[in-house]
Protein backbone atom coordinates (compact mmCIF):
# COMPACT_ATOMS: atom_id res chain seq x y z
CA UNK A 1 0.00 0.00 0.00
CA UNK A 2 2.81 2.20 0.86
CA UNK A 3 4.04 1.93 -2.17
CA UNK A 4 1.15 2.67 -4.29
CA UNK A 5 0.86 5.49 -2.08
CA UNK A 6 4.44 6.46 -3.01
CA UNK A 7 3.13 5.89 -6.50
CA UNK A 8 0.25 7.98 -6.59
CA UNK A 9 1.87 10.92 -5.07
CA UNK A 10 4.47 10.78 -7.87
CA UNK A 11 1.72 10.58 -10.41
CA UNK A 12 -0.21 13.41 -9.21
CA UNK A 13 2.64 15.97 -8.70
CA UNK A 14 3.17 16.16 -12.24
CA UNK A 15 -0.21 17.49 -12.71
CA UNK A 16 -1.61 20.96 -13.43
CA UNK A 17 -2.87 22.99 -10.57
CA UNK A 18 -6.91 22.90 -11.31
CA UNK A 19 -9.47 24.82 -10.83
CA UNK A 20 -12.29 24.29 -8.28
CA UNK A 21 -15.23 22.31 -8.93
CA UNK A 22 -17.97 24.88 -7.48
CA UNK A 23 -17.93 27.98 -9.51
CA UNK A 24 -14.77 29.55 -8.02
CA UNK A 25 -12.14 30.83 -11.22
CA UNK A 26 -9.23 29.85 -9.62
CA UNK A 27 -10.13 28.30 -5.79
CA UNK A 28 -12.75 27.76 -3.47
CA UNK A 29 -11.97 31.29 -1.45
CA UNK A 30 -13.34 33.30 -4.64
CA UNK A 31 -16.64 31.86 -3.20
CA UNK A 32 -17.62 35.30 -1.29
CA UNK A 33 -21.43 35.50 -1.12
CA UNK A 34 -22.47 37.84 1.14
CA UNK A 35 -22.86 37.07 4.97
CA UNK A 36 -24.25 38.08 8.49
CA UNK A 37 -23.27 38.04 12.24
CA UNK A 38 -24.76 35.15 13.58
CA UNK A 39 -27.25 34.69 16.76
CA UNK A 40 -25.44 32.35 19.40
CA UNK A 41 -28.76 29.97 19.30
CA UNK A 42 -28.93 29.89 15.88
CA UNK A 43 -27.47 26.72 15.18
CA UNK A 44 -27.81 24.10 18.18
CA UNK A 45 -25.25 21.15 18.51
CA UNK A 46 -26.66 17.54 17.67
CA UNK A 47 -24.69 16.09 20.18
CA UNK A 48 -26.08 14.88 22.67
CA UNK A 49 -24.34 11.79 24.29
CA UNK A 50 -21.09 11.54 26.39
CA UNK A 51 -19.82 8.17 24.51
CA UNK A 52 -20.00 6.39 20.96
CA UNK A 53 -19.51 3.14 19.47
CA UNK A 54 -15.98 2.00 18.42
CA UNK A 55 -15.19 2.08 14.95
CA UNK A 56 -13.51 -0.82 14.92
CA UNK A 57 -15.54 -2.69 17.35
CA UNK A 58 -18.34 -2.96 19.46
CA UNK A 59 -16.92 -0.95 22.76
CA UNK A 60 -17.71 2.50 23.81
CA UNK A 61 -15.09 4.87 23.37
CA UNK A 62 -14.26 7.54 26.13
CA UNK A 63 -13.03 11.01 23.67
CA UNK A 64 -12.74 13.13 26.81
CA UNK A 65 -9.63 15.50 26.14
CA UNK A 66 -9.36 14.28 22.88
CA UNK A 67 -8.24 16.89 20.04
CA UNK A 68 -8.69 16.16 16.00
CA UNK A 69 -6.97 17.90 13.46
CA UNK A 70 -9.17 19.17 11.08
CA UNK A 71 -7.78 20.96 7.51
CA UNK A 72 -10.07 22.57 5.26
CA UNK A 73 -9.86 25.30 1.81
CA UNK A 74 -13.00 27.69 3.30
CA UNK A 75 -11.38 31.19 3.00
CA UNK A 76 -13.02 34.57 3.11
CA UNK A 77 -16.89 34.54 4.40
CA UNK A 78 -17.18 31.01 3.84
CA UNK A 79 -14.17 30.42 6.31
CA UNK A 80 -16.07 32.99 8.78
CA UNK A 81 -19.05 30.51 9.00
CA UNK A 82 -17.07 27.20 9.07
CA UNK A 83 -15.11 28.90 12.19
CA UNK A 84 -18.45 29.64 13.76
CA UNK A 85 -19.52 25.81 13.59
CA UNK A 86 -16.20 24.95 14.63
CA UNK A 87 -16.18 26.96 17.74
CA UNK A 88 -19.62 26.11 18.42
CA UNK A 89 -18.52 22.25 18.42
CA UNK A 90 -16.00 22.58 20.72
CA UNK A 91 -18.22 24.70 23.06
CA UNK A 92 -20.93 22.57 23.57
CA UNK A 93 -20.14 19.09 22.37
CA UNK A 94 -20.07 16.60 25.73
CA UNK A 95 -17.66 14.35 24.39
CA UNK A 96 -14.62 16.90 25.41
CA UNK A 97 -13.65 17.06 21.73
CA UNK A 98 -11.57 19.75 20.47
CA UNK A 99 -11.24 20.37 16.92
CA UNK A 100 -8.07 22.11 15.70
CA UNK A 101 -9.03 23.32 11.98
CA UNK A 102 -6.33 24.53 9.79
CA UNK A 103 -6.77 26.03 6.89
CA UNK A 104 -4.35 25.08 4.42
CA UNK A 105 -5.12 27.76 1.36
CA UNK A 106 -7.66 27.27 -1.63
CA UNK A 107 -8.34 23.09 -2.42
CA UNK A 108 -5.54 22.85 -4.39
CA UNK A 109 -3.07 23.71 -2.13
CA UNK A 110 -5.06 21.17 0.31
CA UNK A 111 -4.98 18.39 -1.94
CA UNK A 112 -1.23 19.29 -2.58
CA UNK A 113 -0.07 19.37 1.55
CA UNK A 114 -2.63 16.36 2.74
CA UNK A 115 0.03 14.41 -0.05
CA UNK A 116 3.44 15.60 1.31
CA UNK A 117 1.99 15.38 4.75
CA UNK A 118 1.06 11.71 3.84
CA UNK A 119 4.63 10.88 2.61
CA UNK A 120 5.89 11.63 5.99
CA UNK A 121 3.47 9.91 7.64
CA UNK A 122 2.09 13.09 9.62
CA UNK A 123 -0.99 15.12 8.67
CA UNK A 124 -5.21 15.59 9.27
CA UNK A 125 -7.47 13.60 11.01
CA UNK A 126 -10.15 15.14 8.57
CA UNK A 127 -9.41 17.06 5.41
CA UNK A 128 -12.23 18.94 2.78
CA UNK A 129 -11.27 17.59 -0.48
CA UNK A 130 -13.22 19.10 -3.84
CA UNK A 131 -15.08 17.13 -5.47
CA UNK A 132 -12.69 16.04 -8.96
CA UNK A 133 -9.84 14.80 -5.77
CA UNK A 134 -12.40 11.77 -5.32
CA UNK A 135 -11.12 9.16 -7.32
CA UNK A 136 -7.43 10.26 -6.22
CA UNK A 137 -8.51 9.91 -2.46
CA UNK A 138 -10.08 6.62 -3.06
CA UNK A 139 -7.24 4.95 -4.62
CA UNK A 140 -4.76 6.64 -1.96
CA UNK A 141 -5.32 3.73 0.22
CA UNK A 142 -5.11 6.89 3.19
CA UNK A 143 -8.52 6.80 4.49
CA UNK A 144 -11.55 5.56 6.28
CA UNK A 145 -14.76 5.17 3.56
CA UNK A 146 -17.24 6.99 6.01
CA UNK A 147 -19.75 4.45 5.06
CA UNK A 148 -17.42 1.95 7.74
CA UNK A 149 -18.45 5.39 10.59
CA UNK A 150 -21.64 5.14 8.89
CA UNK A 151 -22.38 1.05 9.78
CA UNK A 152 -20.60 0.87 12.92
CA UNK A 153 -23.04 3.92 14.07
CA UNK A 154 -26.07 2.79 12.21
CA UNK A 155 -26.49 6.19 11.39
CA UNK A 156 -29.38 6.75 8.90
CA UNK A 157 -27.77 7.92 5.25
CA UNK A 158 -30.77 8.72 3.65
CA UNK A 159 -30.95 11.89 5.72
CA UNK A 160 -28.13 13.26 3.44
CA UNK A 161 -29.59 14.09 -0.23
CA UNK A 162 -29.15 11.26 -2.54
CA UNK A 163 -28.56 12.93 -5.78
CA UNK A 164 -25.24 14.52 -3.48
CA UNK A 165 -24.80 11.40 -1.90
CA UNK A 166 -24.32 9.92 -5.26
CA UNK A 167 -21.10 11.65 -6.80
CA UNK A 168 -19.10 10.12 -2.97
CA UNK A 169 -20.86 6.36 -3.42
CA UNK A 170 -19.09 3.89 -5.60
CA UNK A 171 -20.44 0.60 -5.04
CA UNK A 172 -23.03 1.74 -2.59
CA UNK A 173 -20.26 2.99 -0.59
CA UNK A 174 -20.11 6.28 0.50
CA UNK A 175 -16.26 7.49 0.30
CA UNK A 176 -16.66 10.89 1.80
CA UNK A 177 -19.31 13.14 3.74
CA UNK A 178 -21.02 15.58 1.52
CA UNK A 179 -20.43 18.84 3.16
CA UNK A 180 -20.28 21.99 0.84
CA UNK A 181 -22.09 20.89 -2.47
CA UNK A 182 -23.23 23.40 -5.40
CA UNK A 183 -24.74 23.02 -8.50
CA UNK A 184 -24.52 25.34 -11.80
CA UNK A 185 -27.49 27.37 -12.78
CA UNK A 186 -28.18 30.22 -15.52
CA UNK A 187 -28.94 33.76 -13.94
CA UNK A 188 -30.53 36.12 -15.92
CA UNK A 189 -31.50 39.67 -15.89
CA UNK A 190 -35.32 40.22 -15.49
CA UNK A 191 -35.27 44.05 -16.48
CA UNK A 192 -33.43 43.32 -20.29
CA UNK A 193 -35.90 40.37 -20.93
CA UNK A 194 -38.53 42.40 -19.79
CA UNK A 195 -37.87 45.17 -21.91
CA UNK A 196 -36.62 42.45 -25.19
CA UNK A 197 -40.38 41.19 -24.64
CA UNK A 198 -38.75 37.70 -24.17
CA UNK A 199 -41.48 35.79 -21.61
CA UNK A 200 -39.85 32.26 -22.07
CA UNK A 201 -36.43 31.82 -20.18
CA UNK A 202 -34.20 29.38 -22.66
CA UNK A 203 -33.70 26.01 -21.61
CA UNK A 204 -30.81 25.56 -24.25
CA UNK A 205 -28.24 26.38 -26.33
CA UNK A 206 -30.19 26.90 -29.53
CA UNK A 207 -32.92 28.48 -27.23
CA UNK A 208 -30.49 31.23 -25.59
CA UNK A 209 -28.75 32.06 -29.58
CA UNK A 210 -32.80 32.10 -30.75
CA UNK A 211 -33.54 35.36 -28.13
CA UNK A 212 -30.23 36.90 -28.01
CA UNK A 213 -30.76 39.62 -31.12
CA UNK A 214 -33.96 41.06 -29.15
CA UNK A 215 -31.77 41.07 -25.71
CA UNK A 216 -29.21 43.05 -27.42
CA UNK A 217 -31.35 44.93 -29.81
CA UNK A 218 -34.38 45.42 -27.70
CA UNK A 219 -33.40 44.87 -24.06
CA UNK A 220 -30.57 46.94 -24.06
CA UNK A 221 -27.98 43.68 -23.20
CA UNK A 222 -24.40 44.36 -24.44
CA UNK A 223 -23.97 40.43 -24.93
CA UNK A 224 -26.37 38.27 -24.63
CA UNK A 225 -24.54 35.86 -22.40
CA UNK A 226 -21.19 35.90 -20.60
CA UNK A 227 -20.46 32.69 -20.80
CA UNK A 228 -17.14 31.45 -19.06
CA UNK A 229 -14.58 28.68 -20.29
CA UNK A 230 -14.84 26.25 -17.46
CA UNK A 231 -14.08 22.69 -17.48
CA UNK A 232 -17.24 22.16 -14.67
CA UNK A 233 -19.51 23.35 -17.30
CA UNK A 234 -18.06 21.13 -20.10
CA UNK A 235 -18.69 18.34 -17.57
CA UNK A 236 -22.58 19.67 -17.78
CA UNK A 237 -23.24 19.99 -20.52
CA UNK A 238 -21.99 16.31 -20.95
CA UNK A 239 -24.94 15.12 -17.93
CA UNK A 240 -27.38 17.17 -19.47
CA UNK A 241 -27.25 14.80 -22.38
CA UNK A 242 -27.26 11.74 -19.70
CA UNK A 243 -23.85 10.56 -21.65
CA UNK A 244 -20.94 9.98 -20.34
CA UNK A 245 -17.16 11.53 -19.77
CA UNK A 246 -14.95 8.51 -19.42
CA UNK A 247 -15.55 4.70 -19.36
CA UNK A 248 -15.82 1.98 -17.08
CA UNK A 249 -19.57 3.37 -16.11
CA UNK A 250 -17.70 6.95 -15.79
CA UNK A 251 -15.13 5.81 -13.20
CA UNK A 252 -17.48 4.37 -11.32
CA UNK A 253 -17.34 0.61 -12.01
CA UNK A 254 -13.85 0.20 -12.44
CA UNK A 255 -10.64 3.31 -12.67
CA UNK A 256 -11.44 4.83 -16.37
CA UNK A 257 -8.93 4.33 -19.00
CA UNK A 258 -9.98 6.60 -21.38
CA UNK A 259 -12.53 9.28 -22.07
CA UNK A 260 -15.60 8.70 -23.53
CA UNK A 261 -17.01 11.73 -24.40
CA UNK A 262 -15.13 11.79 -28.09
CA UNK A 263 -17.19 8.58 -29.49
CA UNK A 264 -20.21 9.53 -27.56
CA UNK A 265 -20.35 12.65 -29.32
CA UNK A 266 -20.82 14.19 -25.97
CA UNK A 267 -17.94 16.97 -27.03
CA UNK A 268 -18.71 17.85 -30.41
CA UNK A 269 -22.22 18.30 -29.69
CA UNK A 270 -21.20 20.78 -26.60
CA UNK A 271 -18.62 22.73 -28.93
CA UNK A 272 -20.55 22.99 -31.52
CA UNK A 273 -22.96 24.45 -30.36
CA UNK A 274 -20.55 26.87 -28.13
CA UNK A 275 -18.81 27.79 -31.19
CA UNK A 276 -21.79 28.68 -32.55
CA UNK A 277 -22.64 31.08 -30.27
CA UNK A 278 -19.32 32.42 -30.05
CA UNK A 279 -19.28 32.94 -33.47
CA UNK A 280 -22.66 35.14 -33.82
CA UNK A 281 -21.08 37.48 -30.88
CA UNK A 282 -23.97 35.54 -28.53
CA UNK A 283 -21.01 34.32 -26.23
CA UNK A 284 -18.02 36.23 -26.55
CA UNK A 285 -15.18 35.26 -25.31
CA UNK A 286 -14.79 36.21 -21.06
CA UNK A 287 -12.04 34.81 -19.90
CA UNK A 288 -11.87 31.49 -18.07
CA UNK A 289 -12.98 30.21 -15.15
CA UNK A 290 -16.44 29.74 -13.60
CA UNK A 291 -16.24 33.73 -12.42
CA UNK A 292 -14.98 35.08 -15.43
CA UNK A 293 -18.91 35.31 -16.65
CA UNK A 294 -19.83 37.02 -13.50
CA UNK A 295 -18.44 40.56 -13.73
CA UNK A 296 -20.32 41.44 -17.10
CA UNK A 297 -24.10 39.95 -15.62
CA UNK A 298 -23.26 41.90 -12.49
CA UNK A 299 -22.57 45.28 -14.23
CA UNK A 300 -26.01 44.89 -16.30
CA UNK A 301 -23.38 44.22 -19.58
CA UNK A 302 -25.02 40.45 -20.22
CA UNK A 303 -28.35 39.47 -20.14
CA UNK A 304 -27.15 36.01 -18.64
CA UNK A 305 -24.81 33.87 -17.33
CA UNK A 306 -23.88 30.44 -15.57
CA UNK A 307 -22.31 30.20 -12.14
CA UNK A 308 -22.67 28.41 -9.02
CA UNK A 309 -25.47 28.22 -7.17
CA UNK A 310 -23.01 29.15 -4.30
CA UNK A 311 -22.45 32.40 -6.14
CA UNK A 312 -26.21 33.87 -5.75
CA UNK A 313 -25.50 36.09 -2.81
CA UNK A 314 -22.22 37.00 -4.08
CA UNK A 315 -24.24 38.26 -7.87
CA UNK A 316 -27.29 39.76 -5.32
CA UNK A 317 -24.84 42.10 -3.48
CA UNK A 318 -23.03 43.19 -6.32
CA UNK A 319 -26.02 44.27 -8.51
CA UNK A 320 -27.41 45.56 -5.09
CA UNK A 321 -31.20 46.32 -6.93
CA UNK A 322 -29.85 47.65 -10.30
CA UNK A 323 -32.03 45.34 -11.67
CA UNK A 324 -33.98 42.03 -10.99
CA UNK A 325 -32.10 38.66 -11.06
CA UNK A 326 -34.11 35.44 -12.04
CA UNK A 327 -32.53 32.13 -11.97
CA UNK A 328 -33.09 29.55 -14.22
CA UNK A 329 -31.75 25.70 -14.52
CA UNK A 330 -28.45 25.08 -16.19
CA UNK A 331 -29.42 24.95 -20.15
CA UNK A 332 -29.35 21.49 -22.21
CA UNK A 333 -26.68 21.41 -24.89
CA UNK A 334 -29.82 20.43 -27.57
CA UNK A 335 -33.56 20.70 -26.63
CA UNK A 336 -34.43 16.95 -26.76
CA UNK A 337 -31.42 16.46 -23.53
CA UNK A 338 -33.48 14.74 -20.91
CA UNK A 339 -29.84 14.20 -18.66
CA UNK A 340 -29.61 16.47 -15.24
CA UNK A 341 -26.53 17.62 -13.00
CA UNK A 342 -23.76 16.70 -11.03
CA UNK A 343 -22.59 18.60 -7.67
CA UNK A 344 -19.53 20.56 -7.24
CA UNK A 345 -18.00 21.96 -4.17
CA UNK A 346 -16.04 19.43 -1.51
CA UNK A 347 -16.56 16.80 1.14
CA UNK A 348 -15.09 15.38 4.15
CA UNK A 349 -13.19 12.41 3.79
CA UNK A 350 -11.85 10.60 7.64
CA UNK A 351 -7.82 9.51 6.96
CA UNK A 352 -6.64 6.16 8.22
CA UNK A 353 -4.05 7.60 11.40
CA UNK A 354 -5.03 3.97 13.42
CA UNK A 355 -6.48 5.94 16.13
CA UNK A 356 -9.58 4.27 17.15
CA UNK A 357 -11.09 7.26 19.67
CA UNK A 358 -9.56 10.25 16.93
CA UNK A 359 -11.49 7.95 14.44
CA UNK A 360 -14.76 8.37 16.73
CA UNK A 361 -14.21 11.98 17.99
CA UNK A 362 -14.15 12.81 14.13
CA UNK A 363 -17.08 11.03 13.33
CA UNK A 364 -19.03 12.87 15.92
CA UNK A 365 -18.13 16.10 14.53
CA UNK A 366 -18.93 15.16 10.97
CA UNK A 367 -21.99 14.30 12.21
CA UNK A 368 -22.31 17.92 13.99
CA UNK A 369 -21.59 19.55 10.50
CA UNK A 370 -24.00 17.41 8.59
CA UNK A 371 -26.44 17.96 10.97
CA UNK A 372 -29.91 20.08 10.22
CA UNK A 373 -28.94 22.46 12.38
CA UNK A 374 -25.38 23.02 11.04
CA UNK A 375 -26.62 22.45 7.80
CA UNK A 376 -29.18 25.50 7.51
CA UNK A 377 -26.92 27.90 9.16
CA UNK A 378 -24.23 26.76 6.61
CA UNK A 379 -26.61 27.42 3.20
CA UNK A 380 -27.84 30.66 4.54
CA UNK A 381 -24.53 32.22 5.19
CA UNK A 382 -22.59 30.73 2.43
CA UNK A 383 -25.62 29.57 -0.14
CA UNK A 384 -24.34 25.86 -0.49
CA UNK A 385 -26.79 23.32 -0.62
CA UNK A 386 -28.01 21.91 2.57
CA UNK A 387 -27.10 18.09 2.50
CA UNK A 388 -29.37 17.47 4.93
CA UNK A 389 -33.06 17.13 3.58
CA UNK A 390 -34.28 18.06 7.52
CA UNK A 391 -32.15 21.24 7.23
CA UNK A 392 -35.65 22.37 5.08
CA UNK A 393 -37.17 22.16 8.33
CA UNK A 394 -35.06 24.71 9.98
CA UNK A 395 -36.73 28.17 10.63
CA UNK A 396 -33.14 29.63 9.40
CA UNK A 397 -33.24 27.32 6.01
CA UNK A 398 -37.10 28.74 6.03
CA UNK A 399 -36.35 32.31 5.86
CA UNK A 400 -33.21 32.44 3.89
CA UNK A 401 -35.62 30.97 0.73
CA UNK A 402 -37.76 33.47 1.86
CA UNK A 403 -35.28 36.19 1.62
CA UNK A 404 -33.68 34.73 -1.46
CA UNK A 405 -36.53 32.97 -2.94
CA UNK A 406 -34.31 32.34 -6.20
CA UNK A 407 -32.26 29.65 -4.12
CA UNK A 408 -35.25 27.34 -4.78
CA UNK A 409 -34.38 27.09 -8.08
CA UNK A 410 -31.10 25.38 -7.17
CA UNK A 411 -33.01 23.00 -4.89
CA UNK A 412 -35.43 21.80 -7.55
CA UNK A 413 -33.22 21.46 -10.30
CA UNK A 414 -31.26 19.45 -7.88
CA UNK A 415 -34.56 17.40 -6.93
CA UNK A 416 -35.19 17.27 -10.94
CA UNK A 417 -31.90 15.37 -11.36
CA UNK A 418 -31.24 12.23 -10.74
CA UNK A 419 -28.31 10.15 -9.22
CA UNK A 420 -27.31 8.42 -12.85
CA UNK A 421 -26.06 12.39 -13.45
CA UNK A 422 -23.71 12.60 -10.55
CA UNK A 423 -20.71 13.23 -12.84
CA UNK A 424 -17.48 11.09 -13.27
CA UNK A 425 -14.69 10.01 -11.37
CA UNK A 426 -11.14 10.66 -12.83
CA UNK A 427 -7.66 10.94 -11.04
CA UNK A 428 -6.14 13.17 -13.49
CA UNK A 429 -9.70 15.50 -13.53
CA UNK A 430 -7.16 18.43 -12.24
CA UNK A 431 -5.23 18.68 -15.89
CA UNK A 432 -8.05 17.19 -17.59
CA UNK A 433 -10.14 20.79 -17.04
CA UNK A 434 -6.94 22.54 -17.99
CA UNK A 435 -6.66 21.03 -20.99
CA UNK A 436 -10.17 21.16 -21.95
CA UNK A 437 -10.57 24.91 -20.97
CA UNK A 438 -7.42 25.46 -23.21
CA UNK A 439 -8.88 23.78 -26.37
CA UNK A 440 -12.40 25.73 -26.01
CA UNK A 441 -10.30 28.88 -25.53
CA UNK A 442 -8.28 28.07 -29.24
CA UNK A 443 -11.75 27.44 -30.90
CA UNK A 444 -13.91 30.20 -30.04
CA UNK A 445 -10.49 32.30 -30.51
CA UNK A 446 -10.61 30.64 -34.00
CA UNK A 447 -7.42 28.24 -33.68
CA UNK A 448 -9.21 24.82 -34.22
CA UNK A 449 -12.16 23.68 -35.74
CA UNK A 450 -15.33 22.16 -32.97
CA UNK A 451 -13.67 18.76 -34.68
CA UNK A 452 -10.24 19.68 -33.63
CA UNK A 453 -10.90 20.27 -30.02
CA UNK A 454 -12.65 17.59 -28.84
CA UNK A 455 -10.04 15.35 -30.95
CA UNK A 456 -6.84 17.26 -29.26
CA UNK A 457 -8.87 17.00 -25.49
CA UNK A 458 -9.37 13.34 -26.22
CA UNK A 459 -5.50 12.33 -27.02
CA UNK A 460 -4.09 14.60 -24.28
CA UNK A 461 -6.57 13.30 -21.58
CA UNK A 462 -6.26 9.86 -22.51
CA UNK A 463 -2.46 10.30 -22.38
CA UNK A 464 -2.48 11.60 -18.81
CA UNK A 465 -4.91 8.55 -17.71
CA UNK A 466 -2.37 5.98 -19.58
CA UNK A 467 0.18 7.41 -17.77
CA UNK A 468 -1.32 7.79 -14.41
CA UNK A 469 -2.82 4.10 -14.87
CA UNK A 470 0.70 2.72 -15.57
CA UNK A 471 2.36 4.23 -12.83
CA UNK A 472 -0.20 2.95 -10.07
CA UNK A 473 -0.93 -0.40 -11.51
């Protein structure tokens, strides 16, 4: 194991640096929606017992005095609310835990130190991952699969949302704990499509190129969508045709060994239609990154745009009632797709240290953050999803909706979906968005033919997997 560990390291170093899978352009602390200063009673502890059942076997463990180290990639507001639950856990859990969180810069630089910490043997007890780091943690042979906390607890996992639940569970075994999940929607601004006469909110590509003339012409839109190069919304557009990104049942059955979406046509229906709309000055080109879209909907330059549903607030304060922002679900490459969407964001994944009571004590704190109670405080300051479906419950959860009633169209296109969606599992998915961004970047700029790209993505991706493969098998 130590070996492939040794292995995998090797193999992953020589990747690119990626970018986050939540709607962040370059990491997770460009996720800034806008906050406020909790109440202390606001979010209540679910802990309620002094002792817990053994991981590893049937005894009850005493965690008194027991501290976990806890590393995470929540900067900027986000990081303000994860502190709060973190303080609040050590306050009033009765186990006498103490969680010591670290944070150890954007997930990137997580993902990067949770390695070199691992070659030394030293490190987390609990670490956030993002979400395209799954595959690499499972194979790292470093962890505990939280569905082992899961069964020795008999704790009931289909409180957590199942169409989240199902990007972590390979083999109906949950890897990880869902803990900061986001989907990709389109926001649009009601005032232009108002004033363009357009009633009907596209549901697709050929639907958004179809009303852009009278959003430019007639609703006063400079573009009619700022649509960023991101390799999340590549991925996408790929579920919302229900087809696939790699084989072996996406990653999912067995470690892919080659893309899939080249023969699946998966690609070349996304880019062309991209490069259409690029090329009738629909979707210019706006940098990349999943922010790179934002700037121009914000300053009432684009009738629309895609982002993260984490990125509401963030859009709300910045247009601060220059105009009226709808949300809509993330558009279908063609209008016959009947695919949905896959999460982004991170999860919680328990490392192997051999430390039966740390192994509990973390446990019981996952448990804290998953809880409702955690849960809604969480989505209303930060405007992730709520993994919990009793978060909904919550008077907070309640009157955050009712204060940002376009959240609810996050939740029900997440309810829409379904868990065949939940997106693939890669180890190189870091330098496989790089290279994608960079080959949707050289056809809109007019370097490569639709054709070209999804042929130069294919041979470069499936290079990096061969590689990868043969140095871990």
């Amino acid at each position: 194991m130590k070996k492939r560990s040794i292995a995998l390291l090797l193999s992953m170093t020589l990747m690119v640096s990626a970018l986050t899978g939540c709607g962040a352009s370059t990491s997770a602390t460009t996720e800034t929606p806008a906050t406020e200063t909790p109440a202390a009673s606001e979010t209540e502890t679910a802990a309620t017992d002094t002792t817990v059942t053994d991981t590893a076997s049937t005894e009850k463990v005493d965690m008194s005095g027991t501290t976990i180290t806890f590393w995470h990639a929540m900067g900027g507001v986000n990081g303000e609310a994860l502190d709060y639950l973190i303080n609040k856990f050590n306050t009033d859990n009765k186990f006498g835990i103490t969680v010591d969180a670290q944070y150890q810069g954007d997930y990137d630089e997580t993902i990067n130190k949770l390695k070199s910490a691992q070659l030394g043997n030293m490190g987390a007890d609990l670490v956030q991952i993002y979400d395209i780091g799954t595959r690499f943690m499972i194979d790292s042979g470093w962890i505990v699969p939280m569905q082992e906390l899961i069964d020795a607890d008999g704790y009931d996992v289909s409180q957590i949302e199942p169409n989240i639940a199902a990007y972590y569970t390979v083999s109906n075994e949950l890897y990880s704990m869902p803990f900061n999940s986001s989907t990709p929607i389109m926001y649009y601004n009601k005032d232009m499509f108002d004033k363009a006469g357009v009633t009907e909110i596209p549901a697709s590509l050929p639907e958004i190129a179809a009303v852009a003339d009278d959003l430019t012409s007639k609703g006063g839109a400079g573009e009619a969508i700022s649509l960023g190069i991101y390799g999340w919304f590549f991925e996408q557009f790929g579920c919302k045709q229900g087809l696939s990104y790699v084989d072996n049942g996406n990653g999912r059955e067995d470690v892919a060994t080659a893309v899939e979406f080249d023969s699946n046509g998966a690609a070349l229906n996304t880019l062309t239609e991209w490069k259409n709309l690029a090329d009738a000055g629909v979707a210019p080109n706006v940098g990349r990154g999943g922010d790179s879209g934002l700037a121009d909907f914000s300053a009432g330059k684009s009738a629309m745009t895609l982002g993260s549903t984490a990125s509401l607030k963030q859009i709300l304060e910045e247009v601060n009632g220059k105009f009226e922002v709808g949300t809509a679900y993330f558009p279908s490459v063609s209008e016959g797709d009947k695919g949905g969407v896959s999460i982004g964001g991170g999860s919680l994944w328990a490392l192997n240290n051999e430390d039966d009571v740390k192994k509990a004590a973390t446990w019981e704190f996952v448990k804290f953050l998953v809880s409702a109670e955690s849960q809604a405080y969480w989505n209303a300051q930060t405007g992730y999803f709520p993994v919990t479906t009793a978060a909904h419950d919550e008077s907070v959860f309640k009157e955050n909706i009712a204060k940002y009633p376009q959240f609810e169209t996050a939740i029900n296109q997440l309810h829409d979906s379904a868990p065949e969606y939940a997106g693939a599992l890669l180890s190189v998915f870091p330098e496989a968005r790089q290279i994608v961004e960079t080959e949707i970047e050289n056809m809109i700029n007019g370097q490569t033919t639709p054709e070209e790209a999804v042929a130069k993505m294919a041979g470069d991706i499936n290079a990096s997997i061969e590689d990868y493969n043969l140095l871990n098998s």
